[in-house]
C-alpha atoms as a PDB file:
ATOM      1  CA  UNK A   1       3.565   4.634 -31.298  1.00  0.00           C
ATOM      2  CA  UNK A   2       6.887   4.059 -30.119  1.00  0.00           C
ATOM      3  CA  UNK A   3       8.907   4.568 -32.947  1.00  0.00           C
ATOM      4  CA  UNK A   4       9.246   1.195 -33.990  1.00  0.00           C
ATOM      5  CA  UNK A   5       5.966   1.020 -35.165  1.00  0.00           C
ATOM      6  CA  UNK A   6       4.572  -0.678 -31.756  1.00  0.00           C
ATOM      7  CA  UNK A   7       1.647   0.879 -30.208  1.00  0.00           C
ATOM      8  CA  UNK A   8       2.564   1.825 -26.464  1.00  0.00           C
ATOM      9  CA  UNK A   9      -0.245   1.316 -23.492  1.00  0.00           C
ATOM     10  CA  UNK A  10      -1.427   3.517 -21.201  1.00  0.00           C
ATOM     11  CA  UNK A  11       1.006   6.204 -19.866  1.00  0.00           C
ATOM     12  CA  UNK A  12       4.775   6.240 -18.521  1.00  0.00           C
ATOM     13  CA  UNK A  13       5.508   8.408 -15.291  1.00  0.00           C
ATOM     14  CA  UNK A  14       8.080   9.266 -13.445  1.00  0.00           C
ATOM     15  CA  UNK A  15       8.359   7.009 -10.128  1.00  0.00           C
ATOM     16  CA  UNK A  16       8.186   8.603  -6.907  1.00  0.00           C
ATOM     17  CA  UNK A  17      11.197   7.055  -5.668  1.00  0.00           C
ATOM     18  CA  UNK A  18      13.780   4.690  -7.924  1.00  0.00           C
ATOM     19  CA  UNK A  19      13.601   1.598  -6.905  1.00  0.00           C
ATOM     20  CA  UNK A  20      16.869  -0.780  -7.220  1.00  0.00           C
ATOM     21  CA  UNK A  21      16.042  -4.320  -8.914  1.00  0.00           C
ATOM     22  CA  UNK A  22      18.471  -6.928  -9.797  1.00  0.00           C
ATOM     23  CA  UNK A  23      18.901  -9.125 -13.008  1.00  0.00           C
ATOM     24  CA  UNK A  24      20.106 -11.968 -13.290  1.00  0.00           C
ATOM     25  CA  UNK A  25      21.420 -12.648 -16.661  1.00  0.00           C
ATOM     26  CA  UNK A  26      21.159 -16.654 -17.125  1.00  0.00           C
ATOM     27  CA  UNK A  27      22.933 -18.655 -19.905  1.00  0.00           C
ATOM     28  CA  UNK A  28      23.606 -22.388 -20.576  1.00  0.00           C
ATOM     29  CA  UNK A  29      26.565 -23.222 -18.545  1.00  0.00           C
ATOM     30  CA  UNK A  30      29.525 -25.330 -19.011  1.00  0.00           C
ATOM     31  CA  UNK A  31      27.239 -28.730 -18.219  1.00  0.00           C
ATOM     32  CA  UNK A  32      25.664 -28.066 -21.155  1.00  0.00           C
ATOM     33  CA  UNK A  33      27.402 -29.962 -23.841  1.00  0.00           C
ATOM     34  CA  UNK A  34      27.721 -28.156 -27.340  1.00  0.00           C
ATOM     35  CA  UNK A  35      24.116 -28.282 -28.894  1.00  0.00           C
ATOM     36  CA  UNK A  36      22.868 -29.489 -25.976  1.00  0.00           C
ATOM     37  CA  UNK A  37      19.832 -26.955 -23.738  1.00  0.00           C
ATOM     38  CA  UNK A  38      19.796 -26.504 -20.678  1.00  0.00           C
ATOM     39  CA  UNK A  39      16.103 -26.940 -20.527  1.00  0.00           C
ATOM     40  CA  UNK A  40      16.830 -30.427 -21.483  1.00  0.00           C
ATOM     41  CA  UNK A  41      18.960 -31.082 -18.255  1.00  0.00           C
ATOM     42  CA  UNK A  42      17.526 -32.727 -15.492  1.00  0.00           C
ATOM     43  CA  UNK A  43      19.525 -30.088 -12.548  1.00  0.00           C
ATOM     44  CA  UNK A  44      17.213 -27.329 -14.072  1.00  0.00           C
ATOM     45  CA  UNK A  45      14.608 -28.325 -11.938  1.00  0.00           C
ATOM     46  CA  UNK A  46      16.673 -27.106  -9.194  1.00  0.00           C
ATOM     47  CA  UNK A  47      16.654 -23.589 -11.265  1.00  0.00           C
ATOM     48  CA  UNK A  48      12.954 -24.252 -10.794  1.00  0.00           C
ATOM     49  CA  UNK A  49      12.916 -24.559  -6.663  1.00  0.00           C
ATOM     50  CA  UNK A  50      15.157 -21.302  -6.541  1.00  0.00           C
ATOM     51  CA  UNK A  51      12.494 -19.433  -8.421  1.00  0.00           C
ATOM     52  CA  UNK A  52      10.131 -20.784  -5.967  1.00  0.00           C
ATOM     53  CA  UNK A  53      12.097 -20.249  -2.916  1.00  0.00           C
ATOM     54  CA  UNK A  54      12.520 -16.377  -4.517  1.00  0.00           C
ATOM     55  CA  UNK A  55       8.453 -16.125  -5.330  1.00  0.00           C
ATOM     56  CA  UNK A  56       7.935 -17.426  -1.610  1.00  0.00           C
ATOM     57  CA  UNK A  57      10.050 -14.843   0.021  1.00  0.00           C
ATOM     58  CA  UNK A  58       8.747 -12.545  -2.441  1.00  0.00           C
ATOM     59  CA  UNK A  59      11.901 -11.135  -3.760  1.00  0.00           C
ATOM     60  CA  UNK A  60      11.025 -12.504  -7.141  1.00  0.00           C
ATOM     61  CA  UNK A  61       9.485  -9.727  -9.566  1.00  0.00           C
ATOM     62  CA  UNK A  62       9.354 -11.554 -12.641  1.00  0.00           C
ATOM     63  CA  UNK A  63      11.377 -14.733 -14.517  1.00  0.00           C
ATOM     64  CA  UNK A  64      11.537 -16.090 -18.159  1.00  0.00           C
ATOM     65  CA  UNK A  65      13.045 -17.669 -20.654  1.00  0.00           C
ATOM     66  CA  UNK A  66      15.218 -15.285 -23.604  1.00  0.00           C
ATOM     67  CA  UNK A  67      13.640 -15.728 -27.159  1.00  0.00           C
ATOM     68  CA  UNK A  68      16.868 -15.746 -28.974  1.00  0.00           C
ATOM     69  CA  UNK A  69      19.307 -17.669 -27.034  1.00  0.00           C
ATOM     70  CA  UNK A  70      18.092 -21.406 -25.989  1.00  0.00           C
ATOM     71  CA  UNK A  71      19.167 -22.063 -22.784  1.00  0.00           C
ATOM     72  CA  UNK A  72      19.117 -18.036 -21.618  1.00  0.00           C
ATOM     73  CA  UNK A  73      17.010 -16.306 -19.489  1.00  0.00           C
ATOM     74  CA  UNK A  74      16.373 -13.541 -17.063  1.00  0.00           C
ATOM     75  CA  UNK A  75      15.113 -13.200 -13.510  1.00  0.00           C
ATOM     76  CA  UNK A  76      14.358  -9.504 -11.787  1.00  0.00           C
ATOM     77  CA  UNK A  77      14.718  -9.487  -8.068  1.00  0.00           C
ATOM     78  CA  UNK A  78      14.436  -7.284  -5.130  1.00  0.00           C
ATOM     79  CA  UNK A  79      16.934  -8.046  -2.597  1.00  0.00           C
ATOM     80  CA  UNK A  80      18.374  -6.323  -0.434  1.00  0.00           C
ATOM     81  CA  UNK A  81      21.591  -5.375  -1.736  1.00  0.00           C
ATOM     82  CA  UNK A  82      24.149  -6.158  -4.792  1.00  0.00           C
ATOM     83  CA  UNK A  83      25.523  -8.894  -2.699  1.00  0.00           C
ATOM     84  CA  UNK A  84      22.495 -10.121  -1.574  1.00  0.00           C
ATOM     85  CA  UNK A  85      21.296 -10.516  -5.394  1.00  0.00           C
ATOM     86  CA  UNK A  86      24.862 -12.202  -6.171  1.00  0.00           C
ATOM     87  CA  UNK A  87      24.523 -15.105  -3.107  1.00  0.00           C
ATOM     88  CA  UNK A  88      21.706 -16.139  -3.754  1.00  0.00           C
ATOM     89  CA  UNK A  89      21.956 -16.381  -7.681  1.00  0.00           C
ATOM     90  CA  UNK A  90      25.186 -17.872  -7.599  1.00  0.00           C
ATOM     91  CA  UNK A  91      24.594 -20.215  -4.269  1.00  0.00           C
ATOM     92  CA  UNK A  92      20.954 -20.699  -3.703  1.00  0.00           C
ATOM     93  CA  UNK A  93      20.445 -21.546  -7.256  1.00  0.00           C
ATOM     94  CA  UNK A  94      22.020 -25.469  -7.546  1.00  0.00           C
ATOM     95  CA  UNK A  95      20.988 -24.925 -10.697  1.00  0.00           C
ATOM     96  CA  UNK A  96      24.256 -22.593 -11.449  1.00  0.00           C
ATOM     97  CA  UNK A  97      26.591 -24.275  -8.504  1.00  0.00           C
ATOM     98  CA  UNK A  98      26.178 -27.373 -10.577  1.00  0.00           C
ATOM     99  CA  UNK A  99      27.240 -25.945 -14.025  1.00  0.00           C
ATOM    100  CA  UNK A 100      23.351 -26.487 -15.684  1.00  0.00           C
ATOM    101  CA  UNK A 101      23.859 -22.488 -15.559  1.00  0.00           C
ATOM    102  CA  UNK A 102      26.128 -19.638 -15.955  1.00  0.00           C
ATOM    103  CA  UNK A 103      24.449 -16.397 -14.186  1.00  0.00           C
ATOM    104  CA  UNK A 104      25.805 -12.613 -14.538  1.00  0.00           C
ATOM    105  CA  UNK A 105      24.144 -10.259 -11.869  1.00  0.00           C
ATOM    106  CA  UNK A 106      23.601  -6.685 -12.858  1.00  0.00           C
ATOM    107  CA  UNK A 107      22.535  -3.412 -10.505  1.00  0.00           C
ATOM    108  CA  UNK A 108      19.323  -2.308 -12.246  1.00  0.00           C
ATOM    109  CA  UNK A 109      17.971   1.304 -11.234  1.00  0.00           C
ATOM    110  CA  UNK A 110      14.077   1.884 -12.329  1.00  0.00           C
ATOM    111  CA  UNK A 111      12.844   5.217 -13.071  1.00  0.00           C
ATOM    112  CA  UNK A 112       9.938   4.436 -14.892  1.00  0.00           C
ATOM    113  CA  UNK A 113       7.194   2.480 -15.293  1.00  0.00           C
ATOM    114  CA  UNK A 114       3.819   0.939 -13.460  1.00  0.00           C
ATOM    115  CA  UNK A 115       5.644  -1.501 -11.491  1.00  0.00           C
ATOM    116  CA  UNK A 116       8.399   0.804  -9.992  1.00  0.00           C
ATOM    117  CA  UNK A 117       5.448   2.971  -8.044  1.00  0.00           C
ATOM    118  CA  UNK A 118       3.276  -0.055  -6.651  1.00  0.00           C
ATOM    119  CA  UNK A 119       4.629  -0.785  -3.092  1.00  0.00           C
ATOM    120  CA  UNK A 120       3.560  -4.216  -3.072  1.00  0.00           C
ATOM    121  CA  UNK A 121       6.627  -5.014  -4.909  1.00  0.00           C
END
């Protein structure tokens, strides 16, 4: 158990070597009229293609939506560099040039877990 009660899978190690990640912290931006989601907005699709575009150059690690903010999400990537990470969420992603979203872009060091060892990432 975790200490909250969850039950935890399989085992945590050390990684052999950190591995820097970036996320990109994604919230409804000021297109989004009050009450409105961002989902709902037909410029998310272009949210969409930059996810793609990321999966294709395969920089993406993982993407999804927040639970307890509509209109929020997350996306991990591996790029290159902090300002790497910050060009291409804030101008490959029409998505946020357009207003549909408001990104923050945070350094992201990971010393644990399965995904931090496997080199195909």
């Amino acid at each position: 158990m975790d200490g909250q009660g969850h039950r935890c899978a399989g085992t945590i190690q050390d990684v052999t070597e950190p591995r820097s990640w970036f996320l990109l912290l994604h919230v409804p931006g000021p297109a989004i009229p009050d009450g409105g989601s961002a989902f709902d907005h037909p410029d998310i699709a272009e949210h969409y293609a930059f996810l793609q575009r990321r999966a294709a150059d395969g920089t993406l690690i993982a993407a999804g939506p927040l639970a307890d903010q509509d209109g929020a999400g997350a996306t991990v990537l591996a790029a290159e560099s902090l300002a790497e990470a910050e060009r291409l969420a804030t101008h490959d992603d029409q998505a946020v040039m357009r207003g549909v979203l408001t990104v923050r872009v945070r350094p992201w060091t990971v010393m644990l877990g399965p995904l931090a060892d496997n080199p195909a990432l």
